[in-house]
Each structure stands twice: as C-alpha cells, then as structure tokens.
PDB file of N, CA and C in Angstrom:
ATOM      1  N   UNK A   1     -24.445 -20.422 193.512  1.00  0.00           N
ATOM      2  CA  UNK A   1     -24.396 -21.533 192.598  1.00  0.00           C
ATOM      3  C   UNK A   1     -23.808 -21.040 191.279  1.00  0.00           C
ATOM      4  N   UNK A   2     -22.708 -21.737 190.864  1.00  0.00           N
ATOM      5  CA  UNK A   2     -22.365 -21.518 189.450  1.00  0.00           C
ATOM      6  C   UNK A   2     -22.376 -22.412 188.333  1.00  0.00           C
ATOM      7  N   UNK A   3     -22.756 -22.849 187.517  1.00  0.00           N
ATOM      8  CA  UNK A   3     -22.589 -23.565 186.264  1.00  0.00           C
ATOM      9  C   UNK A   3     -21.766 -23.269 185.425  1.00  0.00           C
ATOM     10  N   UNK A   4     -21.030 -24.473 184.953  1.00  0.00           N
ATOM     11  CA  UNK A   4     -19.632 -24.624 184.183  1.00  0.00           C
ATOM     12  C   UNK A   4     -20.026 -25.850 183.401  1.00  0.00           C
ATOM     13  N   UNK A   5     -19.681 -25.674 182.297  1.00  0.00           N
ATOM     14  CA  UNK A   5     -19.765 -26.610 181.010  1.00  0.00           C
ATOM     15  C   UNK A   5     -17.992 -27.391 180.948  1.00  0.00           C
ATOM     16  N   UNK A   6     -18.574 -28.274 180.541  1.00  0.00           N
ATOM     17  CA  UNK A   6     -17.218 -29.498 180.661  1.00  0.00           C
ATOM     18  C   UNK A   6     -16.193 -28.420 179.938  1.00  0.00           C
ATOM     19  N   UNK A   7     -16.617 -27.558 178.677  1.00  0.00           N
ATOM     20  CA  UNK A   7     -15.424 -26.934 177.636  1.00  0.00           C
ATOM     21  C   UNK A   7     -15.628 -25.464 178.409  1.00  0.00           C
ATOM     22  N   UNK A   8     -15.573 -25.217 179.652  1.00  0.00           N
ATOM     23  CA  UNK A   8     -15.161 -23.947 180.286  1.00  0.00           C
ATOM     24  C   UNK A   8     -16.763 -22.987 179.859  1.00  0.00           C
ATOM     25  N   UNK A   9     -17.414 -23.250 179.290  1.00  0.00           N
ATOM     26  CA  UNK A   9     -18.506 -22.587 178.823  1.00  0.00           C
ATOM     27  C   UNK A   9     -19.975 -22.716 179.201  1.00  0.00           C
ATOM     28  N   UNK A  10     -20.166 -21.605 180.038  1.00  0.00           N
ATOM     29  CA  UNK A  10     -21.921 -21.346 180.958  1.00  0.00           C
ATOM     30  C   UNK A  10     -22.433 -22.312 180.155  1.00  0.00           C
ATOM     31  N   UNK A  11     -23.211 -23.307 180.340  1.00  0.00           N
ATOM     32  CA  UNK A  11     -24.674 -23.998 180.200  1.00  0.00           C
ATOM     33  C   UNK A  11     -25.903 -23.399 180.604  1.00  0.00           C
ATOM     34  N   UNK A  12     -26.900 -24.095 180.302  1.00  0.00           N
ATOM     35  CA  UNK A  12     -28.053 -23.787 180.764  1.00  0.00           C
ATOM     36  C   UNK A  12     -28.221 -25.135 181.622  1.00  0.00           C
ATOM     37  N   UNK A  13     -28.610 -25.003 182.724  1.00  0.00           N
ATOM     38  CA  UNK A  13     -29.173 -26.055 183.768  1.00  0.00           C
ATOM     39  C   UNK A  13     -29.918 -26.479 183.878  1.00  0.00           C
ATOM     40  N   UNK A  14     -30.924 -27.679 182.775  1.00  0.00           N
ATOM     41  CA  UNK A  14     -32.228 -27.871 182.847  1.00  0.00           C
ATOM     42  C   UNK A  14     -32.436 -28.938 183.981  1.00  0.00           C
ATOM     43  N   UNK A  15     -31.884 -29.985 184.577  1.00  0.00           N
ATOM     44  CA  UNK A  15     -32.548 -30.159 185.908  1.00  0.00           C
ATOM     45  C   UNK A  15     -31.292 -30.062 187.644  1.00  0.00           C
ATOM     46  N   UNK A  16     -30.701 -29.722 186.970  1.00  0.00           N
ATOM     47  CA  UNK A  16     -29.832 -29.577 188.467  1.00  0.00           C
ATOM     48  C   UNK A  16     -29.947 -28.255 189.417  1.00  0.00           C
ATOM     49  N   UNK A  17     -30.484 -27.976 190.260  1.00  0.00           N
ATOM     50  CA  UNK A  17     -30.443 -26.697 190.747  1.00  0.00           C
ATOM     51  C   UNK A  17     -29.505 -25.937 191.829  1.00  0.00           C
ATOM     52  N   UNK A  18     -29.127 -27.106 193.134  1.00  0.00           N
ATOM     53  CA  UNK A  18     -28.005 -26.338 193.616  1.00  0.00           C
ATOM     54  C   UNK A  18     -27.361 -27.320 194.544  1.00  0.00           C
ATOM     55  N   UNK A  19     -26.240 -27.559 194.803  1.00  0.00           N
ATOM     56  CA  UNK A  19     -25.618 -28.898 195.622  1.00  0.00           C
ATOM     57  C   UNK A  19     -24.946 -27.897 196.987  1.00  0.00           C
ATOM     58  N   UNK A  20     -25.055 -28.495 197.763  1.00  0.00           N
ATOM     59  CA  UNK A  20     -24.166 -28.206 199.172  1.00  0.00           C
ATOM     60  C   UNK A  20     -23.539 -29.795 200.110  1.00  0.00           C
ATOM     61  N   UNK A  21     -22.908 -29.703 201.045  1.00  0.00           N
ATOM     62  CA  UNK A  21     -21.708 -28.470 200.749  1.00  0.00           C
ATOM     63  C   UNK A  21     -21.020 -28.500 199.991  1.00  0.00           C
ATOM     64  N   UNK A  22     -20.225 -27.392 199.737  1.00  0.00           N
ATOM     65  CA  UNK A  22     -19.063 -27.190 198.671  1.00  0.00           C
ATOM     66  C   UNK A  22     -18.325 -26.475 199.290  1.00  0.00           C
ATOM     67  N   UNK A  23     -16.898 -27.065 199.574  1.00  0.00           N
ATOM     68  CA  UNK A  23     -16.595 -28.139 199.479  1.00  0.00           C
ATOM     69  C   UNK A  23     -17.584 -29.140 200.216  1.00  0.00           C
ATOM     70  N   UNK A  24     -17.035 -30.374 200.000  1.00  0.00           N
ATOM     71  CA  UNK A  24     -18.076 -31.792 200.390  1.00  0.00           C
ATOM     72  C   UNK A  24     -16.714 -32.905 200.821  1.00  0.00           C
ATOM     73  N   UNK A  25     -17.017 -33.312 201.562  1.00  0.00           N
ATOM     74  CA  UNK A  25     -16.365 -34.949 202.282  1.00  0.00           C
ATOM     75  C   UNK A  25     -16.949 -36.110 201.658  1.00  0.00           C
ATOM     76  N   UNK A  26     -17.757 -36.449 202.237  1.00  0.00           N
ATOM     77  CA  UNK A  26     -18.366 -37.750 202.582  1.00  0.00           C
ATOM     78  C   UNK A  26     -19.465 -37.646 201.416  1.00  0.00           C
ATOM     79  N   UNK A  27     -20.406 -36.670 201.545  1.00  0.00           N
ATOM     80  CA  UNK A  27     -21.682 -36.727 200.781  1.00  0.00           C
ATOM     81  C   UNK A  27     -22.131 -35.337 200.273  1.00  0.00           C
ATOM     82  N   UNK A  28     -22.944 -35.567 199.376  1.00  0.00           N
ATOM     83  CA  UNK A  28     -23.058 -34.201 197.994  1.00  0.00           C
ATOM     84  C   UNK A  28     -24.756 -33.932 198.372  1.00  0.00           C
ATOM     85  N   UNK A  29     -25.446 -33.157 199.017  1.00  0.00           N
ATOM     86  CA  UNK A  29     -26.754 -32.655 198.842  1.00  0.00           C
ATOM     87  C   UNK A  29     -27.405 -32.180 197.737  1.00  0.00           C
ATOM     88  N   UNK A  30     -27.811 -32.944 196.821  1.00  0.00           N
ATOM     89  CA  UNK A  30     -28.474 -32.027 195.475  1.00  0.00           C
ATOM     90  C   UNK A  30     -30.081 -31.832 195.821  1.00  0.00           C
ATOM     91  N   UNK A  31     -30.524 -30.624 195.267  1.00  0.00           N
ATOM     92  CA  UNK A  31     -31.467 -30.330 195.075  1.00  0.00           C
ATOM     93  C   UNK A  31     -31.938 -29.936 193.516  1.00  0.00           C
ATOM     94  N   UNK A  32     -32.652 -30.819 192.632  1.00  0.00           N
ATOM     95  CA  UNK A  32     -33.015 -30.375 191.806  1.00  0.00           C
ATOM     96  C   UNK A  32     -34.246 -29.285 191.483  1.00  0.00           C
ATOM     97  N   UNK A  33     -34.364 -28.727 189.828  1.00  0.00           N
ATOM     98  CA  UNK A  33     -35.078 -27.703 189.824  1.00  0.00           C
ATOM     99  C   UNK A  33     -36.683 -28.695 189.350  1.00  0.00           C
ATOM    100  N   UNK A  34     -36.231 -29.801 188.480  1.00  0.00           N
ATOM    101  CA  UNK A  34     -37.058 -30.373 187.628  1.00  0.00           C
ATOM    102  C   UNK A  34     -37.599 -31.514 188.825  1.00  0.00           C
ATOM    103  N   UNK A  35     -38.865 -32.279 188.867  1.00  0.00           N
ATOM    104  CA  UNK A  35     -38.781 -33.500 189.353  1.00  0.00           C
ATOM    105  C   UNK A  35     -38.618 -34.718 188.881  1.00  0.00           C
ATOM    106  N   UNK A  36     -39.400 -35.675 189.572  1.00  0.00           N
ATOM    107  CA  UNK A  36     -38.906 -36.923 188.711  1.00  0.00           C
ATOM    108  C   UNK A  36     -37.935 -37.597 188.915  1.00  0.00           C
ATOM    109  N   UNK A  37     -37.666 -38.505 188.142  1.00  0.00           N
ATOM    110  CA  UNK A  37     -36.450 -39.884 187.629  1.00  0.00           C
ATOM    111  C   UNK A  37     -35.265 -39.062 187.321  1.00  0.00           C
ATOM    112  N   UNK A  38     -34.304 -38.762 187.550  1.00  0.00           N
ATOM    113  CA  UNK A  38     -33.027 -37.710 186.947  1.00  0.00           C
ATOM    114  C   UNK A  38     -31.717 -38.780 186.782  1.00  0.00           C
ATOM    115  N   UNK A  39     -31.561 -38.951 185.239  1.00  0.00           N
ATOM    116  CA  UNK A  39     -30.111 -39.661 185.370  1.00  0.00           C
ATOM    117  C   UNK A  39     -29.022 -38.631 185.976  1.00  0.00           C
ATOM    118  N   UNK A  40     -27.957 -38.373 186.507  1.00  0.00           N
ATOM    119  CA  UNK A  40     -27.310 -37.507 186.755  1.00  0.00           C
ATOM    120  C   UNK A  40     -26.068 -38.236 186.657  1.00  0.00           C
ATOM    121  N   UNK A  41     -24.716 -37.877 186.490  1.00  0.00           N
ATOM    122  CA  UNK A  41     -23.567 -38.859 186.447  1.00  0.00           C
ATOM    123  C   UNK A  41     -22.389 -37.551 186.694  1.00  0.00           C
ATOM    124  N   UNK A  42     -21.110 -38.427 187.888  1.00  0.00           N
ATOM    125  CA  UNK A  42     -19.937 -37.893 188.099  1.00  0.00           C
ATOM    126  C   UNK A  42     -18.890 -37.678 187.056  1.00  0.00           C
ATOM    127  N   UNK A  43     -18.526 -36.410 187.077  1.00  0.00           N
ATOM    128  CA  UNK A  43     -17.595 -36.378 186.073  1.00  0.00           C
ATOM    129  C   UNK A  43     -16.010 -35.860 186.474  1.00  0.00           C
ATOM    130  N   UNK A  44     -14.912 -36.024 186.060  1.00  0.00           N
ATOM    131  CA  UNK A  44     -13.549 -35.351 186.465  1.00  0.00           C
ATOM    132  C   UNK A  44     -13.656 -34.422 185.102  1.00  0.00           C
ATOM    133  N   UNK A  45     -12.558 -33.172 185.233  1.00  0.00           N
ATOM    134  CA  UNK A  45     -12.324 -32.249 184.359  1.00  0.00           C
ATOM    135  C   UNK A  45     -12.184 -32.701 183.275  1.00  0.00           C
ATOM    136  N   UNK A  46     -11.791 -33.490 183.183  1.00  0.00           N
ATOM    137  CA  UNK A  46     -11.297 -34.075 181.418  1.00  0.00           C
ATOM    138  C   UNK A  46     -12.648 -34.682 181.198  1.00  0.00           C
ATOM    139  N   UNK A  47     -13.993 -35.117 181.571  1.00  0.00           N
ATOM    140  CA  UNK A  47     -15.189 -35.214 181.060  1.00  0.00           C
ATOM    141  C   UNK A  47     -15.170 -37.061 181.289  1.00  0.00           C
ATOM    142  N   UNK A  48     -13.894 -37.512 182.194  1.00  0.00           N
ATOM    143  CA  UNK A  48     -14.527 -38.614 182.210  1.00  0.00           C
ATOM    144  C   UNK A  48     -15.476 -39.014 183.050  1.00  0.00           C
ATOM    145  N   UNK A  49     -16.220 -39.865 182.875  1.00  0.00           N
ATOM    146  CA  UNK A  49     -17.682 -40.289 183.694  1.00  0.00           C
ATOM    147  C   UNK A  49     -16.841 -40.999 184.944  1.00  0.00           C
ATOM    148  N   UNK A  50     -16.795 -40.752 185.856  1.00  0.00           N
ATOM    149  CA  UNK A  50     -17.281 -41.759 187.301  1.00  0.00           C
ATOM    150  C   UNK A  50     -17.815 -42.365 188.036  1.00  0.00           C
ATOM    151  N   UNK A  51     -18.912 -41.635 187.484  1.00  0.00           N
ATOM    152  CA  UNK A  51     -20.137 -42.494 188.668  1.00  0.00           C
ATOM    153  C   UNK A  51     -21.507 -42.454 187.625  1.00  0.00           C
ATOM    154  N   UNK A  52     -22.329 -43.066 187.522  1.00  0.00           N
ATOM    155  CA  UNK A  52     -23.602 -42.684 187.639  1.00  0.00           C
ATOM    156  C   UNK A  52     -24.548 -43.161 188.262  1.00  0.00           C
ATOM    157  N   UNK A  53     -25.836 -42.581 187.991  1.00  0.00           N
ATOM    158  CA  UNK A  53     -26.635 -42.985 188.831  1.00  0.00           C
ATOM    159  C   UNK A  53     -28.172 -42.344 188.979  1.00  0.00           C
ATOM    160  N   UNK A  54     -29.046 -43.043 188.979  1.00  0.00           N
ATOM    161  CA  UNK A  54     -30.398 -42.584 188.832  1.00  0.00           C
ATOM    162  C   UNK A  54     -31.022 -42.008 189.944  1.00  0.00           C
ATOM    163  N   UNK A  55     -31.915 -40.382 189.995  1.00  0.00           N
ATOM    164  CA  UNK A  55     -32.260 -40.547 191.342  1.00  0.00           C
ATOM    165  C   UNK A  55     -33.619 -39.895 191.195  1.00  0.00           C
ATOM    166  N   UNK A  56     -34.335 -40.055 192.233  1.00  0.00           N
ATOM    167  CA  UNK A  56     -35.572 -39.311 192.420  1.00  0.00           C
ATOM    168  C   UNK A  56     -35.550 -37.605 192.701  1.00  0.00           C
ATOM    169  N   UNK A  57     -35.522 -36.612 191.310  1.00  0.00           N
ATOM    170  CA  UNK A  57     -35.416 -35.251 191.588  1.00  0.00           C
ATOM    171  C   UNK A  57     -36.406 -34.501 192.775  1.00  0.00           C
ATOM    172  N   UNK A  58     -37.740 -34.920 193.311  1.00  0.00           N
ATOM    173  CA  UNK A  58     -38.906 -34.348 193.836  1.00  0.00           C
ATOM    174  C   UNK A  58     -38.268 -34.053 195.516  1.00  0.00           C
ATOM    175  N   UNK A  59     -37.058 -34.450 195.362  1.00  0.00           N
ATOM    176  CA  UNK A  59     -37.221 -34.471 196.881  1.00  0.00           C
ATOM    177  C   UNK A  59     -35.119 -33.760 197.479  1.00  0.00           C
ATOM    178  N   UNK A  60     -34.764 -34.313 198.003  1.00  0.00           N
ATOM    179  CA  UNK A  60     -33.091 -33.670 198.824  1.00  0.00           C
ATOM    180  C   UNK A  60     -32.714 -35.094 198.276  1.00  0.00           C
ATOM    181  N   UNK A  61     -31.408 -34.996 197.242  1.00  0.00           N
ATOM    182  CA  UNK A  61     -31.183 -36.105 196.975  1.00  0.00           C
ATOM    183  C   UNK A  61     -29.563 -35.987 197.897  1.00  0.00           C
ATOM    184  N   UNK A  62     -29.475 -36.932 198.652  1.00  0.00           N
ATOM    185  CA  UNK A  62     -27.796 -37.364 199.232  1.00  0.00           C
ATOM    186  C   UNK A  62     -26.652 -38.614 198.236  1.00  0.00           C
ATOM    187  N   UNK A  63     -25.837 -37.885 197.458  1.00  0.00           N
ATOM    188  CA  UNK A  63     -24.590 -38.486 196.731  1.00  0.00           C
ATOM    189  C   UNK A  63     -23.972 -38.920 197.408  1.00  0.00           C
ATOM    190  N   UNK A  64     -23.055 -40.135 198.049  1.00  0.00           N
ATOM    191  CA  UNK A  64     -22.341 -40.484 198.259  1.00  0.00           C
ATOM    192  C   UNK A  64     -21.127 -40.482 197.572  1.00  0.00           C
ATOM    193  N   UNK A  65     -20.029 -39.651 197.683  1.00  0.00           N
ATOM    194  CA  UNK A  65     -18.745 -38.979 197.354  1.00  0.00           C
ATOM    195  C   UNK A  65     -17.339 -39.484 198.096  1.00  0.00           C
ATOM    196  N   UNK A  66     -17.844 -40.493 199.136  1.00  0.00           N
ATOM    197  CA  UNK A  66     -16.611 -40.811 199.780  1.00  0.00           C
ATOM    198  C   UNK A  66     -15.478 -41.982 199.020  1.00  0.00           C
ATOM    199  N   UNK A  67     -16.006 -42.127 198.475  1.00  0.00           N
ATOM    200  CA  UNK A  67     -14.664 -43.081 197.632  1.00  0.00           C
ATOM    201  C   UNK A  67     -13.976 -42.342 196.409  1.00  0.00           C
ATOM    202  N   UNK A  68     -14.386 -41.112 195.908  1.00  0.00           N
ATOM    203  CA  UNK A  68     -13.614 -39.899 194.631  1.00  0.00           C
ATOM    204  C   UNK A  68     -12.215 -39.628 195.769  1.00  0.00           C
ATOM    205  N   UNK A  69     -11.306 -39.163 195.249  1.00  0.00           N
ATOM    206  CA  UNK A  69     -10.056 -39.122 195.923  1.00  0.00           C
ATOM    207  C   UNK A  69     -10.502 -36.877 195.925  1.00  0.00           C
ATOM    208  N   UNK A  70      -9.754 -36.980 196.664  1.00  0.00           N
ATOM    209  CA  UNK A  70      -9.716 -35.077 196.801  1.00  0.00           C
ATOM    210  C   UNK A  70      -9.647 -34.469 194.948  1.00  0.00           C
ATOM    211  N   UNK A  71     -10.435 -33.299 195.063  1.00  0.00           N
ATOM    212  CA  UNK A  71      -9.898 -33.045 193.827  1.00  0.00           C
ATOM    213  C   UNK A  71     -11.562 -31.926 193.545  1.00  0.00           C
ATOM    214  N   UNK A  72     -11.509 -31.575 192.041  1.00  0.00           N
ATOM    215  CA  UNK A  72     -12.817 -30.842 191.541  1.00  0.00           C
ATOM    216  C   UNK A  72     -13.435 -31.696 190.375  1.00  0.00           C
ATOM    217  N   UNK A  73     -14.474 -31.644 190.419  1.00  0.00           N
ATOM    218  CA  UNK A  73     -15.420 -32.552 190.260  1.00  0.00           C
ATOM    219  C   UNK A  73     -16.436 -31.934 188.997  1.00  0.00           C
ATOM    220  N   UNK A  74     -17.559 -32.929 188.272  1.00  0.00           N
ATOM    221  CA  UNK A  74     -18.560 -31.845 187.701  1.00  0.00           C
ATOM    222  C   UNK A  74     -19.837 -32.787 188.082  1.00  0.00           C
ATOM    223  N   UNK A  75     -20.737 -32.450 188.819  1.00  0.00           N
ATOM    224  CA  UNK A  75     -22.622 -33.293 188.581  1.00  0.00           C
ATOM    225  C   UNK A  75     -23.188 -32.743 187.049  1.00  0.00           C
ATOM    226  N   UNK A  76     -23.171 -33.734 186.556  1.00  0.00           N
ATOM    227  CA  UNK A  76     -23.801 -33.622 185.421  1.00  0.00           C
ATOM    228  C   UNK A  76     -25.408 -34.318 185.396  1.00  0.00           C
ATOM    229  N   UNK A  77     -25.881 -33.351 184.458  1.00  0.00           N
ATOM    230  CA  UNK A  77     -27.585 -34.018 184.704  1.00  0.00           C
ATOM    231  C   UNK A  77     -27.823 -35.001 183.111  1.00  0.00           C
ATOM    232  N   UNK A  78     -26.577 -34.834 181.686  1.00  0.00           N
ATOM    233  CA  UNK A  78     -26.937 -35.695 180.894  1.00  0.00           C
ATOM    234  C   UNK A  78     -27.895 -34.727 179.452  1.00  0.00           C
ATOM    235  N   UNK A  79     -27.988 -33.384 180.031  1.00  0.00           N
ATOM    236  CA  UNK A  79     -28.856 -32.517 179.642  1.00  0.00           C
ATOM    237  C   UNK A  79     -28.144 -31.215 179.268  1.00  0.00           C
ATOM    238  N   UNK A  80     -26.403 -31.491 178.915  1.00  0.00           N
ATOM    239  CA  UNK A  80     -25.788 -30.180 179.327  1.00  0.00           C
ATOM    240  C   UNK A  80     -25.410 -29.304 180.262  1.00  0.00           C
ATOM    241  N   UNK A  81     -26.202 -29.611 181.067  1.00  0.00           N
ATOM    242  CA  UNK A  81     -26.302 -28.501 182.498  1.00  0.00           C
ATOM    243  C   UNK A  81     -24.880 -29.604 183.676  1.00  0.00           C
ATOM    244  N   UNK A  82     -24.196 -28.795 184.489  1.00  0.00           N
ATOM    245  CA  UNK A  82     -23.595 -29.490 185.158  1.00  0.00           C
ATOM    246  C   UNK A  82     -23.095 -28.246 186.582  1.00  0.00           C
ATOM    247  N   UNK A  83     -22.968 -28.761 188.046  1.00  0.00           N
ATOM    248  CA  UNK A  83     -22.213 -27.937 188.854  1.00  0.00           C
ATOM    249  C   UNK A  83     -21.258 -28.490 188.989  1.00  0.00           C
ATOM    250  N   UNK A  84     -20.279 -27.939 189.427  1.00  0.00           N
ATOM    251  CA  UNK A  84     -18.828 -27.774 189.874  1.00  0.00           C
ATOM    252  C   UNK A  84     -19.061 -28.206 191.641  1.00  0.00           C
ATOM    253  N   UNK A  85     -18.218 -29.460 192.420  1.00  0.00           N
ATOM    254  CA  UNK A  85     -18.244 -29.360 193.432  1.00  0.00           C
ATOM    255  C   UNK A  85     -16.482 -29.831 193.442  1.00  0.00           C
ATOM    256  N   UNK A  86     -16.311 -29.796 195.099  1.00  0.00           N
ATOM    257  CA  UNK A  86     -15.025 -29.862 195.317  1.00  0.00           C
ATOM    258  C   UNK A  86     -14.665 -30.846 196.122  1.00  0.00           C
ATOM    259  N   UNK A  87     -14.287 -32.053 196.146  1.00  0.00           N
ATOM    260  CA  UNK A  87     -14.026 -32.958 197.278  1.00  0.00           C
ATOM    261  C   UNK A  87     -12.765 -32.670 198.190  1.00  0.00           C
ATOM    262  N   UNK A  88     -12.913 -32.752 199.337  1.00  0.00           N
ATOM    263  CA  UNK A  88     -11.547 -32.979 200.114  1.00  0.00           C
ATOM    264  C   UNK A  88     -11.653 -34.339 200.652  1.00  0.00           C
TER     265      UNK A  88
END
C-alpha cells in the first residue's frame, strides 16, 4: 500500500487503509483503518472530484468503478489521506 497526496506529497492516512485490486475493472475493495460513517470521494490527478460517496468503514467496503474511463485515480477519505488505484 502506498499513499500519495494530490501535490505528489506522503500524507498521513487517517481512515483509509488498503484497496485491492490494483489494478481494478469493475470494482475497488476498500478496507478501512477507522470505523464508522466514512465520506470518501473519487478523485483524477488534477484533484478533480468524481464521485462521492458515503460508506460504512466497520466492514469490506465494494466501489463501483465501472463507469471511470481507464486511467489513475486517487480514494480520498476528505481527511488528507488518499490511495492511488489504477483503472483499466
């Protein structure tokens, strides 16, 4: 797992903990570190928002990713912290 900040620069990850697969198709597996309500929201490199969306951290959360076109991606938790995934 690596963390990348929108400006190229390590974050600290306060609730995202690790997504598979990476690369990803269809759907994004997150597992958070924190539980709870987690806003989390899609981002492209340039930091624009795509998606968001509220989810329950306590448990295997499944993203639906099939409508982003191919490309690299960021899950952002809203908190600074964000992973890097990769769509094909």
């Amino acid at each position: 797992m690596v963390a990348f900040g929108i400006l190229g620069v390590e974050d600290q990850i306060t609730a995202l903990g690790s997504i598979s697969p990476n690369p990803c198709m269809d759907f994004l597996d997150v597992r958070f570190v924190q539980g709870g309500r987690q806003a989390v929201q899609i981002c492209d490199l340039q930091g624009k928002v795509l998606k968001r969306m509220a989810v329950l951290g306590d448990e295997l959360c499944r993203i639906d990713v099939s409508v982003l076109s191919s490309g690299v991606y960021l899950l952002c938790d809203g908190k600074g912290g964000a992973l890097k995934f990769v769509k094909q």
